[in-house]
PDB file of N, CA and C in Angstrom:
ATOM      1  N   UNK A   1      15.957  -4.305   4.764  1.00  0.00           N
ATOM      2  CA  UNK A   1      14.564  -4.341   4.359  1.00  0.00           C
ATOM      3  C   UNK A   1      14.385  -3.379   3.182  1.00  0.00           C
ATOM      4  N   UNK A   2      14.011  -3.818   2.411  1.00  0.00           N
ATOM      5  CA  UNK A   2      13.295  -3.021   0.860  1.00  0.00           C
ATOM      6  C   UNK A   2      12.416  -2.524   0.575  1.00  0.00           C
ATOM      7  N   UNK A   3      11.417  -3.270   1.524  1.00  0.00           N
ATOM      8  CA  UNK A   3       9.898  -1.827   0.980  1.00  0.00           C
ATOM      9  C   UNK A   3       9.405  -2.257   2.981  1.00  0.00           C
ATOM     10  N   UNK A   4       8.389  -1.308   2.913  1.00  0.00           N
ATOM     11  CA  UNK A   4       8.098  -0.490   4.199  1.00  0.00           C
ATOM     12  C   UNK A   4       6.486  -1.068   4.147  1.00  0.00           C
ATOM     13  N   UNK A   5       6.014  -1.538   5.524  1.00  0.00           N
ATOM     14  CA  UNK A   5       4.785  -1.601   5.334  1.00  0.00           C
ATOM     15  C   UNK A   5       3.574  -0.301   4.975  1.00  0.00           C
ATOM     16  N   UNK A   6       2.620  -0.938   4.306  1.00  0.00           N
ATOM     17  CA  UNK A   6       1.870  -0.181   3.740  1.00  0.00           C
ATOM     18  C   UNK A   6       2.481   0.595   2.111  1.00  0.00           C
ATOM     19  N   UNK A   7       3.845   0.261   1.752  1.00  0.00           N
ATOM     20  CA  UNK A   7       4.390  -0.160   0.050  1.00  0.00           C
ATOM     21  C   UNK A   7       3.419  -0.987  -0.638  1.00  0.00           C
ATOM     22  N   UNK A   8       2.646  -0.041  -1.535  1.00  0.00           N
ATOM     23  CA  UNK A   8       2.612  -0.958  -3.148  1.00  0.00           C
ATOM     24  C   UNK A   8       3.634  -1.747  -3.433  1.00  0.00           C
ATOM     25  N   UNK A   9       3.462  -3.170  -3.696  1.00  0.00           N
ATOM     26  CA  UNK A   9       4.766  -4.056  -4.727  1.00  0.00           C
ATOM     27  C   UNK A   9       3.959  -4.384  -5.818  1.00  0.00           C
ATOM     28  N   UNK A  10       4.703  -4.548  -6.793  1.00  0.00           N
ATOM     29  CA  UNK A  10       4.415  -5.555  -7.684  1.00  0.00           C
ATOM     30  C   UNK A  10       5.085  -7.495  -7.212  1.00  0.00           C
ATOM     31  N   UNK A  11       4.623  -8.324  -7.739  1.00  0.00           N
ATOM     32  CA  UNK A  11       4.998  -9.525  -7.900  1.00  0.00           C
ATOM     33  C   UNK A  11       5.157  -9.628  -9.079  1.00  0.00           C
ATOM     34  N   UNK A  12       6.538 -10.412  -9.029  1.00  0.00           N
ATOM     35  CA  UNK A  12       6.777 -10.897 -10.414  1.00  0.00           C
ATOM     36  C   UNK A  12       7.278 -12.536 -10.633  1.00  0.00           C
ATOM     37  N   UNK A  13       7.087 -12.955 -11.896  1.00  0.00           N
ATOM     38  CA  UNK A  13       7.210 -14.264 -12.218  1.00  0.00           C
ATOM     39  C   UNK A  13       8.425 -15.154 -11.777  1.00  0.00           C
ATOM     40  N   UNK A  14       8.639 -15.714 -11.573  1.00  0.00           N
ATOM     41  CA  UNK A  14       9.491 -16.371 -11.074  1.00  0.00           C
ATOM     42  C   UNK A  14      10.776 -17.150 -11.927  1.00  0.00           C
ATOM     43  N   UNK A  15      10.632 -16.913 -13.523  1.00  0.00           N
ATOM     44  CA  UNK A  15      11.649 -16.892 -14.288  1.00  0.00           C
ATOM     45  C   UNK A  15      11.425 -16.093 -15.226  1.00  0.00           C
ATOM     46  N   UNK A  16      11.022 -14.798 -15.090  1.00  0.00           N
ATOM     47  CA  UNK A  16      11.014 -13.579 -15.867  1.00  0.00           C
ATOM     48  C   UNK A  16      10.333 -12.405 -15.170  1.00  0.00           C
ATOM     49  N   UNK A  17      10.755 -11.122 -15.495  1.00  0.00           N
ATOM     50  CA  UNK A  17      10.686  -9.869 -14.265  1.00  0.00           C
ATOM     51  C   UNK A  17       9.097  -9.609 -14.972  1.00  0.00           C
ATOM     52  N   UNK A  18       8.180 -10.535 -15.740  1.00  0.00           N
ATOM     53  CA  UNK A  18       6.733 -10.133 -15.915  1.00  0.00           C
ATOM     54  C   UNK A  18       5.958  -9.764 -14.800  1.00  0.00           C
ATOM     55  N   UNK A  19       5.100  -8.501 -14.524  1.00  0.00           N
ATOM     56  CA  UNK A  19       4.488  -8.345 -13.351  1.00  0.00           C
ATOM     57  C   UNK A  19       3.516  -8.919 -13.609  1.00  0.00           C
ATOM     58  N   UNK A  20       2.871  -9.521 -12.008  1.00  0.00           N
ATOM     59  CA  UNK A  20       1.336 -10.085 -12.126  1.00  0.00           C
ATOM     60  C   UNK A  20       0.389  -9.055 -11.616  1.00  0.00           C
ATOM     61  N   UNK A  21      -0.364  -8.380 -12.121  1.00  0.00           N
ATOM     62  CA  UNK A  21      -1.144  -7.385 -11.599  1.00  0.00           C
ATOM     63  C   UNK A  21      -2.492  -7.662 -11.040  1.00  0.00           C
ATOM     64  N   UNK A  22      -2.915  -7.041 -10.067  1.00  0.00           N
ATOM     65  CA  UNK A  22      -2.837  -5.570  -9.982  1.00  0.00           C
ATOM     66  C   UNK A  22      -1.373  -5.982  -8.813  1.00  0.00           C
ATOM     67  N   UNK A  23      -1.152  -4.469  -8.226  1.00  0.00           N
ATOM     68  CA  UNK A  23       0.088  -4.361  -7.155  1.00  0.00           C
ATOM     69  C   UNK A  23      -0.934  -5.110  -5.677  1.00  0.00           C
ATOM     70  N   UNK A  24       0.294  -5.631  -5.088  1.00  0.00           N
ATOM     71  CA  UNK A  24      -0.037  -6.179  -3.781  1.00  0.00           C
ATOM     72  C   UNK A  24       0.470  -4.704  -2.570  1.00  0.00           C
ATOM     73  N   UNK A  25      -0.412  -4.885  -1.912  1.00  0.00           N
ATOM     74  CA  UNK A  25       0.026  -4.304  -0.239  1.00  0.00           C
ATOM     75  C   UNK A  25       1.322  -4.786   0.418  1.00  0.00           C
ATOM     76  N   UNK A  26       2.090  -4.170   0.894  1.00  0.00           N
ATOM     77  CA  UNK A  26       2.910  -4.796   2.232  1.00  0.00           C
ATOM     78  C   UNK A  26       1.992  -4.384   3.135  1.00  0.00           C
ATOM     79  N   UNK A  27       1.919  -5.595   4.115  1.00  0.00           N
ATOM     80  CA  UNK A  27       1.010  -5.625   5.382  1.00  0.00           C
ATOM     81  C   UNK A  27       2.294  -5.903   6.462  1.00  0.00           C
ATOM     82  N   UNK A  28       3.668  -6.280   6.360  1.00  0.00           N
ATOM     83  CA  UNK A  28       4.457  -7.060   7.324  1.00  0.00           C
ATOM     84  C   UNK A  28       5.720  -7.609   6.824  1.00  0.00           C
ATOM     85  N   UNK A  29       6.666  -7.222   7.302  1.00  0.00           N
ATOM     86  CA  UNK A  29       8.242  -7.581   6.887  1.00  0.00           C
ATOM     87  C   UNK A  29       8.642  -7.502   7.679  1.00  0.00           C
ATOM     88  N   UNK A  30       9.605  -9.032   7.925  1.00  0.00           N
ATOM     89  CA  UNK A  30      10.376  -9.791   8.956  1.00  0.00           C
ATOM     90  C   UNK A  30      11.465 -10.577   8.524  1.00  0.00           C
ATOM     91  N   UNK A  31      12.296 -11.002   9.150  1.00  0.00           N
ATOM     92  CA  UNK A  31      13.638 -11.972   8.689  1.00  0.00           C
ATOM     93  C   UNK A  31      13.101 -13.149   8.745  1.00  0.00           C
ATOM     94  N   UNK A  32      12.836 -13.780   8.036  1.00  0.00           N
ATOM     95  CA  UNK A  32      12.490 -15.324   8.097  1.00  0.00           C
ATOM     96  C   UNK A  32      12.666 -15.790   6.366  1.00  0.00           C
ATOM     97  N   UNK A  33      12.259 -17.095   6.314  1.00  0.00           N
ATOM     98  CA  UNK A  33      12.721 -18.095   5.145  1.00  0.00           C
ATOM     99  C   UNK A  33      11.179 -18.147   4.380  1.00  0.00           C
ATOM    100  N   UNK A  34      11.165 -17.730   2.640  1.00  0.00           N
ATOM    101  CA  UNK A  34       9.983 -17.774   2.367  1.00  0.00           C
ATOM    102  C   UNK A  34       9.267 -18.758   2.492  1.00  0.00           C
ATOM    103  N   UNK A  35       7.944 -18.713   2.451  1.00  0.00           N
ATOM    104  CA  UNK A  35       7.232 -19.827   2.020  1.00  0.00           C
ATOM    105  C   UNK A  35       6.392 -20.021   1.055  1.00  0.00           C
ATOM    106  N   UNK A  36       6.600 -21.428   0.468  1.00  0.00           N
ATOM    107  CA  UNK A  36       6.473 -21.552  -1.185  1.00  0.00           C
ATOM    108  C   UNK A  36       4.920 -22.745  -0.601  1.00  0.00           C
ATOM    109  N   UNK A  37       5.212 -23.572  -0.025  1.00  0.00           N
ATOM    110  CA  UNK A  37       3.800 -24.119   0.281  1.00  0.00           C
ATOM    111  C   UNK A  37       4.036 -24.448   2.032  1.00  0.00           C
ATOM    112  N   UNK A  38       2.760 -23.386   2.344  1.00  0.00           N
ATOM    113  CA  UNK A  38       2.606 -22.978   3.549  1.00  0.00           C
ATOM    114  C   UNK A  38       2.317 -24.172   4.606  1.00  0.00           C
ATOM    115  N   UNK A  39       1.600 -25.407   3.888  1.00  0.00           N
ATOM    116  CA  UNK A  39       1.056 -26.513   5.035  1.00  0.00           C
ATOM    117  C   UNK A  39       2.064 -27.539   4.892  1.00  0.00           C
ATOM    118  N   UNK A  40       3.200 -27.801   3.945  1.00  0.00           N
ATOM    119  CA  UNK A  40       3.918 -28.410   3.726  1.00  0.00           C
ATOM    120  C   UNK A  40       5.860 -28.227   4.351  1.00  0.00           C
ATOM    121  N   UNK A  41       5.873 -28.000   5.736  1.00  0.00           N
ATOM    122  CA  UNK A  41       7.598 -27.638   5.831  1.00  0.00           C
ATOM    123  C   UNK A  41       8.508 -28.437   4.966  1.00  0.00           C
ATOM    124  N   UNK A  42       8.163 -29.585   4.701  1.00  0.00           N
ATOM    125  CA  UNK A  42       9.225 -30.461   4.552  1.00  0.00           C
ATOM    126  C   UNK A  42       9.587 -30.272   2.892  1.00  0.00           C
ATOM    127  N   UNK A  43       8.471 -29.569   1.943  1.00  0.00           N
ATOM    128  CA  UNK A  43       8.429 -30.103   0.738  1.00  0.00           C
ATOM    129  C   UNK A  43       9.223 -28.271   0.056  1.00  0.00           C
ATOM    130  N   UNK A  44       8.562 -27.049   1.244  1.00  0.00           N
ATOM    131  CA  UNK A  44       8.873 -25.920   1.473  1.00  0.00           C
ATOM    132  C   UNK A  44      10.578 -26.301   1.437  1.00  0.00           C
ATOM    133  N   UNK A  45      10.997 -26.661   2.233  1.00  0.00           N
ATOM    134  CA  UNK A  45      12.516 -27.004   2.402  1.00  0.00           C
ATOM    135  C   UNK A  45      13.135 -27.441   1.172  1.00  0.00           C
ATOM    136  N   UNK A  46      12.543 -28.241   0.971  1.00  0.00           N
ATOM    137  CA  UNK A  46      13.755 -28.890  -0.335  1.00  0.00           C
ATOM    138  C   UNK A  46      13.703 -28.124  -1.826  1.00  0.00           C
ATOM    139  N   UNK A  47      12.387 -27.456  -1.595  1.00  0.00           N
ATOM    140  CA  UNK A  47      12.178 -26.502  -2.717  1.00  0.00           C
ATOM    141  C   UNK A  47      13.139 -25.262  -2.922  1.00  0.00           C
ATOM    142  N   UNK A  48      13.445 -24.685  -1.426  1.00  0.00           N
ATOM    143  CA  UNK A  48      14.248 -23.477  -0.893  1.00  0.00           C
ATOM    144  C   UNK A  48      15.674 -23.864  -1.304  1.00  0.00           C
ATOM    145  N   UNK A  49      16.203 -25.565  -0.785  1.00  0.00           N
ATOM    146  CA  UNK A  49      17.522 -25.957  -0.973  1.00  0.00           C
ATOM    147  C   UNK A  49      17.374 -25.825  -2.448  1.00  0.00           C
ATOM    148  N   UNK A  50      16.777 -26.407  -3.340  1.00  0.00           N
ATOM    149  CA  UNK A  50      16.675 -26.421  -4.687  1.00  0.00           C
ATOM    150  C   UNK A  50      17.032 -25.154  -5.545  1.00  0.00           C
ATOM    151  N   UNK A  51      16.495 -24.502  -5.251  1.00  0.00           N
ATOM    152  CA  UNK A  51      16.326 -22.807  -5.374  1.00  0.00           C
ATOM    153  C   UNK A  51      17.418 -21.970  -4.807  1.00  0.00           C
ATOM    154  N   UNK A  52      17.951 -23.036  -4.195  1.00  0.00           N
ATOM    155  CA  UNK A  52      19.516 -21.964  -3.016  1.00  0.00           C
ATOM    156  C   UNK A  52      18.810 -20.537  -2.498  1.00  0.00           C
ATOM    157  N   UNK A  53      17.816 -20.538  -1.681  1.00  0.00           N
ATOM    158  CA  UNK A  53      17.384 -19.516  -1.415  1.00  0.00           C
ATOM    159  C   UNK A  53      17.615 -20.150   0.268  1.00  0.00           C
ATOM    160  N   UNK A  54      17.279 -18.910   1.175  1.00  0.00           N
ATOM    161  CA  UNK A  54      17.768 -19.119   2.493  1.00  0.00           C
ATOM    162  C   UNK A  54      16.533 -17.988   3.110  1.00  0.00           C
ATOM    163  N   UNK A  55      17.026 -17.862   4.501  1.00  0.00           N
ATOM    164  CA  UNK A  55      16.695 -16.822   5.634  1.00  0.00           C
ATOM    165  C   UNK A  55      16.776 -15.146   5.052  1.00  0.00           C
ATOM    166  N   UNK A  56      15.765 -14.324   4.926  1.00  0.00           N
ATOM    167  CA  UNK A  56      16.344 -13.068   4.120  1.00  0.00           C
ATOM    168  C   UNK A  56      14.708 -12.223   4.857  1.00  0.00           C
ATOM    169  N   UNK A  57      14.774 -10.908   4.342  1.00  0.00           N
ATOM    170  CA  UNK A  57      13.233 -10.418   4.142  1.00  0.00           C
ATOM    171  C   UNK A  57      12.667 -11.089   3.327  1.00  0.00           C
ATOM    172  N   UNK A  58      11.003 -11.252   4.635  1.00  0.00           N
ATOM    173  CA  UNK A  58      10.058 -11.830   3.189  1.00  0.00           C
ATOM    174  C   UNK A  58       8.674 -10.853   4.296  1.00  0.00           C
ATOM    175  N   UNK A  59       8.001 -11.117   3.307  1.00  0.00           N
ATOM    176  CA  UNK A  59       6.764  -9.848   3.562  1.00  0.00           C
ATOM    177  C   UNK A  59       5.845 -10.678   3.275  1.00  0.00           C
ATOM    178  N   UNK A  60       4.740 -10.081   4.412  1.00  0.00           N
ATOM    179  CA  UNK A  60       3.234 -10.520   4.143  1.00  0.00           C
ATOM    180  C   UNK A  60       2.498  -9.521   3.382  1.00  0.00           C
ATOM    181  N   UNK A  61       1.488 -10.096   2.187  1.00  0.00           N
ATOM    182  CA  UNK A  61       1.718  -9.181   1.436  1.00  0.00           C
ATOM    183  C   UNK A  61      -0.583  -9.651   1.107  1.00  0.00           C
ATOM    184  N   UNK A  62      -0.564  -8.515   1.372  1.00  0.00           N
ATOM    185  CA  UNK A  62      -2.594  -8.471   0.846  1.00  0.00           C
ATOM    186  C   UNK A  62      -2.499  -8.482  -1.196  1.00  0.00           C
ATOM    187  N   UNK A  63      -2.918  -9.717  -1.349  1.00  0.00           N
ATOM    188  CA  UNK A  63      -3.074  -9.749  -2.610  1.00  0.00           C
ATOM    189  C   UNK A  63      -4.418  -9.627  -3.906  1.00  0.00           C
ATOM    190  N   UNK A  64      -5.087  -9.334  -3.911  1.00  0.00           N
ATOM    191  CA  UNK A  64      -6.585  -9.492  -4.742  1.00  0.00           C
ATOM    192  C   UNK A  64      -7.788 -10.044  -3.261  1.00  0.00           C
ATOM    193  N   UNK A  65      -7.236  -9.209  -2.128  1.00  0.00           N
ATOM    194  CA  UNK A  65      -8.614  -9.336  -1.053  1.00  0.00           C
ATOM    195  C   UNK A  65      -7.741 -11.009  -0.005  1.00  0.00           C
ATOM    196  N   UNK A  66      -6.887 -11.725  -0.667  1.00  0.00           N
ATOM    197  CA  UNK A  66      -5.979 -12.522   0.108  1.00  0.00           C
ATOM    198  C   UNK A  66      -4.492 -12.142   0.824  1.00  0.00           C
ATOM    199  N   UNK A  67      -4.292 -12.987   1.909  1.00  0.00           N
ATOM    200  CA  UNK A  67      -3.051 -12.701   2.388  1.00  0.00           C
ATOM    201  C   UNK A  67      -2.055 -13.287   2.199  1.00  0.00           C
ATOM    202  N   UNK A  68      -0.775 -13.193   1.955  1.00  0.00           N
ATOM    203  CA  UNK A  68      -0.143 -14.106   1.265  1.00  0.00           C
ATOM    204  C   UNK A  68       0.993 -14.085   2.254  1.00  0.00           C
ATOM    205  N   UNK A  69       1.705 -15.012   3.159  1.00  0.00           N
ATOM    206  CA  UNK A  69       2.522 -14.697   4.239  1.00  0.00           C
ATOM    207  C   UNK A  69       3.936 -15.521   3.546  1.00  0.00           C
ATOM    208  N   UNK A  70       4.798 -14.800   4.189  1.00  0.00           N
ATOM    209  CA  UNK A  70       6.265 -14.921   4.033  1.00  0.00           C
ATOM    210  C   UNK A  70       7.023 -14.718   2.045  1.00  0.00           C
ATOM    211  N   UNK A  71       6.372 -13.939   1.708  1.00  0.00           N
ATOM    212  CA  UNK A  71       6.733 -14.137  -0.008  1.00  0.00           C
ATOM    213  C   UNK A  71       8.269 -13.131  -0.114  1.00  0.00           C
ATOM    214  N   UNK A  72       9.515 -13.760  -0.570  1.00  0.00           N
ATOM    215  CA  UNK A  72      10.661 -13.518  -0.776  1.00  0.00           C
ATOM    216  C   UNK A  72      10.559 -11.980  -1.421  1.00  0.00           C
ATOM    217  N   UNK A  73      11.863 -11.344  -0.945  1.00  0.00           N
ATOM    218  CA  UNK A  73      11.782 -10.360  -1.284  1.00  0.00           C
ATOM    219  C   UNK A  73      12.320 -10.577  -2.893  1.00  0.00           C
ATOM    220  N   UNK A  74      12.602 -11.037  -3.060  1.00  0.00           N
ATOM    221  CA  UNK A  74      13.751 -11.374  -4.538  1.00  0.00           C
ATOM    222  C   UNK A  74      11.988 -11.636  -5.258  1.00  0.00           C
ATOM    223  N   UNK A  75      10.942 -11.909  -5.470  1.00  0.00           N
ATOM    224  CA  UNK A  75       9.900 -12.127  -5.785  1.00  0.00           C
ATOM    225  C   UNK A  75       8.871 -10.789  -5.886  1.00  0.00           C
ATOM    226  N   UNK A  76       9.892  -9.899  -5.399  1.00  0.00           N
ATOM    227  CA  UNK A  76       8.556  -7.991  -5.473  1.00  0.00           C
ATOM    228  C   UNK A  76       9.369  -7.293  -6.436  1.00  0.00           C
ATOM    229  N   UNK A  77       9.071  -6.643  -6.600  1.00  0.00           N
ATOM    230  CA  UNK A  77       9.771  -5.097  -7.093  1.00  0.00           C
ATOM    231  C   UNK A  77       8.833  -4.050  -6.938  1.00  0.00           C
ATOM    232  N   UNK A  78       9.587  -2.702  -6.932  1.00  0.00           N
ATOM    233  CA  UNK A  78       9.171  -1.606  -6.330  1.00  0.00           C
ATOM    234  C   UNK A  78       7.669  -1.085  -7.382  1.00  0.00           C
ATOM    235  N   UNK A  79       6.762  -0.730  -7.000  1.00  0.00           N
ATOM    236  CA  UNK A  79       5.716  -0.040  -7.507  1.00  0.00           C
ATOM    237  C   UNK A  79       6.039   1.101  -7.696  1.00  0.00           C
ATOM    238  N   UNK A  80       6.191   1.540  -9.485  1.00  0.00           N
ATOM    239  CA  UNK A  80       5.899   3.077 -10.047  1.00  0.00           C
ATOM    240  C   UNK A  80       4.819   3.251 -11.127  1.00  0.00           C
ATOM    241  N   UNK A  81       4.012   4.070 -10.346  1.00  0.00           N
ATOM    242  CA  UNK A  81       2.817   4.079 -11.218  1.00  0.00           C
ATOM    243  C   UNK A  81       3.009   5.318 -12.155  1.00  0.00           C
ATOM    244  N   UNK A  82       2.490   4.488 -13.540  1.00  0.00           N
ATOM    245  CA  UNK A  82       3.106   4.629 -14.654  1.00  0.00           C
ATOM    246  C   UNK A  82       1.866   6.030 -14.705  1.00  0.00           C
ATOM    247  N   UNK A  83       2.550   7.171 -15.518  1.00  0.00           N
ATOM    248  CA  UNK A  83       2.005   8.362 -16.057  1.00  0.00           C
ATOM    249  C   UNK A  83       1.408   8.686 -17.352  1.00  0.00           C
ATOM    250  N   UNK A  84       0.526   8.989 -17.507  1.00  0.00           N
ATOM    251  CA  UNK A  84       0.226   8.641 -18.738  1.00  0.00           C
ATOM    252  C   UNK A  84      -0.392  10.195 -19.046  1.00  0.00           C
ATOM    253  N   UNK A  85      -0.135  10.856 -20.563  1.00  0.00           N
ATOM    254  CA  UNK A  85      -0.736  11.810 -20.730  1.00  0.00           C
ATOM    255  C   UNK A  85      -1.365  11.748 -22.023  1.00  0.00           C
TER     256      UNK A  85
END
C-alpha cells in the first residue's frame, strides 16, 4: 500500500503525469481491481484486459465534495505542497 488513509493525492492523467487539481482525500485502500465504469462490470473488464491492468491497491478517494471508489494506485501520486516564498 502507498498512501495511508486520510493522504492528500494528486490524480493524474492517464497518458501524461499532468495533475488534475485540487488534491483528492484517501478515504479507503484495499486489494481489489480498479474501477473505470462503476455500473458497467463487463465493459470495466475488457477495459482492465486492454490496459493489462489487474488486482493491486486501489483507493477510495473524496474528490471536489464526490467519492470516487476503487481508483488505481498507478493513477495518484504523492501530494507535496509546493513552497513558495
Amino acid at each position: 500500500m502507498k498512501y495511508n488513509v486520510g493522504e492528500l493525492v494528486w490524480i493524474v492523467g492517464s497518458f501524461n503525469e499532468e495533475r488534475i487539481e485540487p488534491p483528492a482525500l484517501v478515504i479507503s485502500a484495499y486489494e481489489d481491481i480498479p474501477r473505470v465504469f462503476l455500473n458497467d462490470p463487463e465493459a470495466n473488464a475488457q477495459w482492465l484486459t486492454q490496459e493489462d491492468l489487474g488486482e493491486g491497491w486501489v483507493y477510495d478517494i473524496l474528490f471536489m465534495g464526490s467519492i470516487e471508489l476503487g481508483v488505481s494506485e498507478e493513477w495518484l501520486r504523492p501530494y507535496q505542497q509546493e513552497i513558495t516564498k
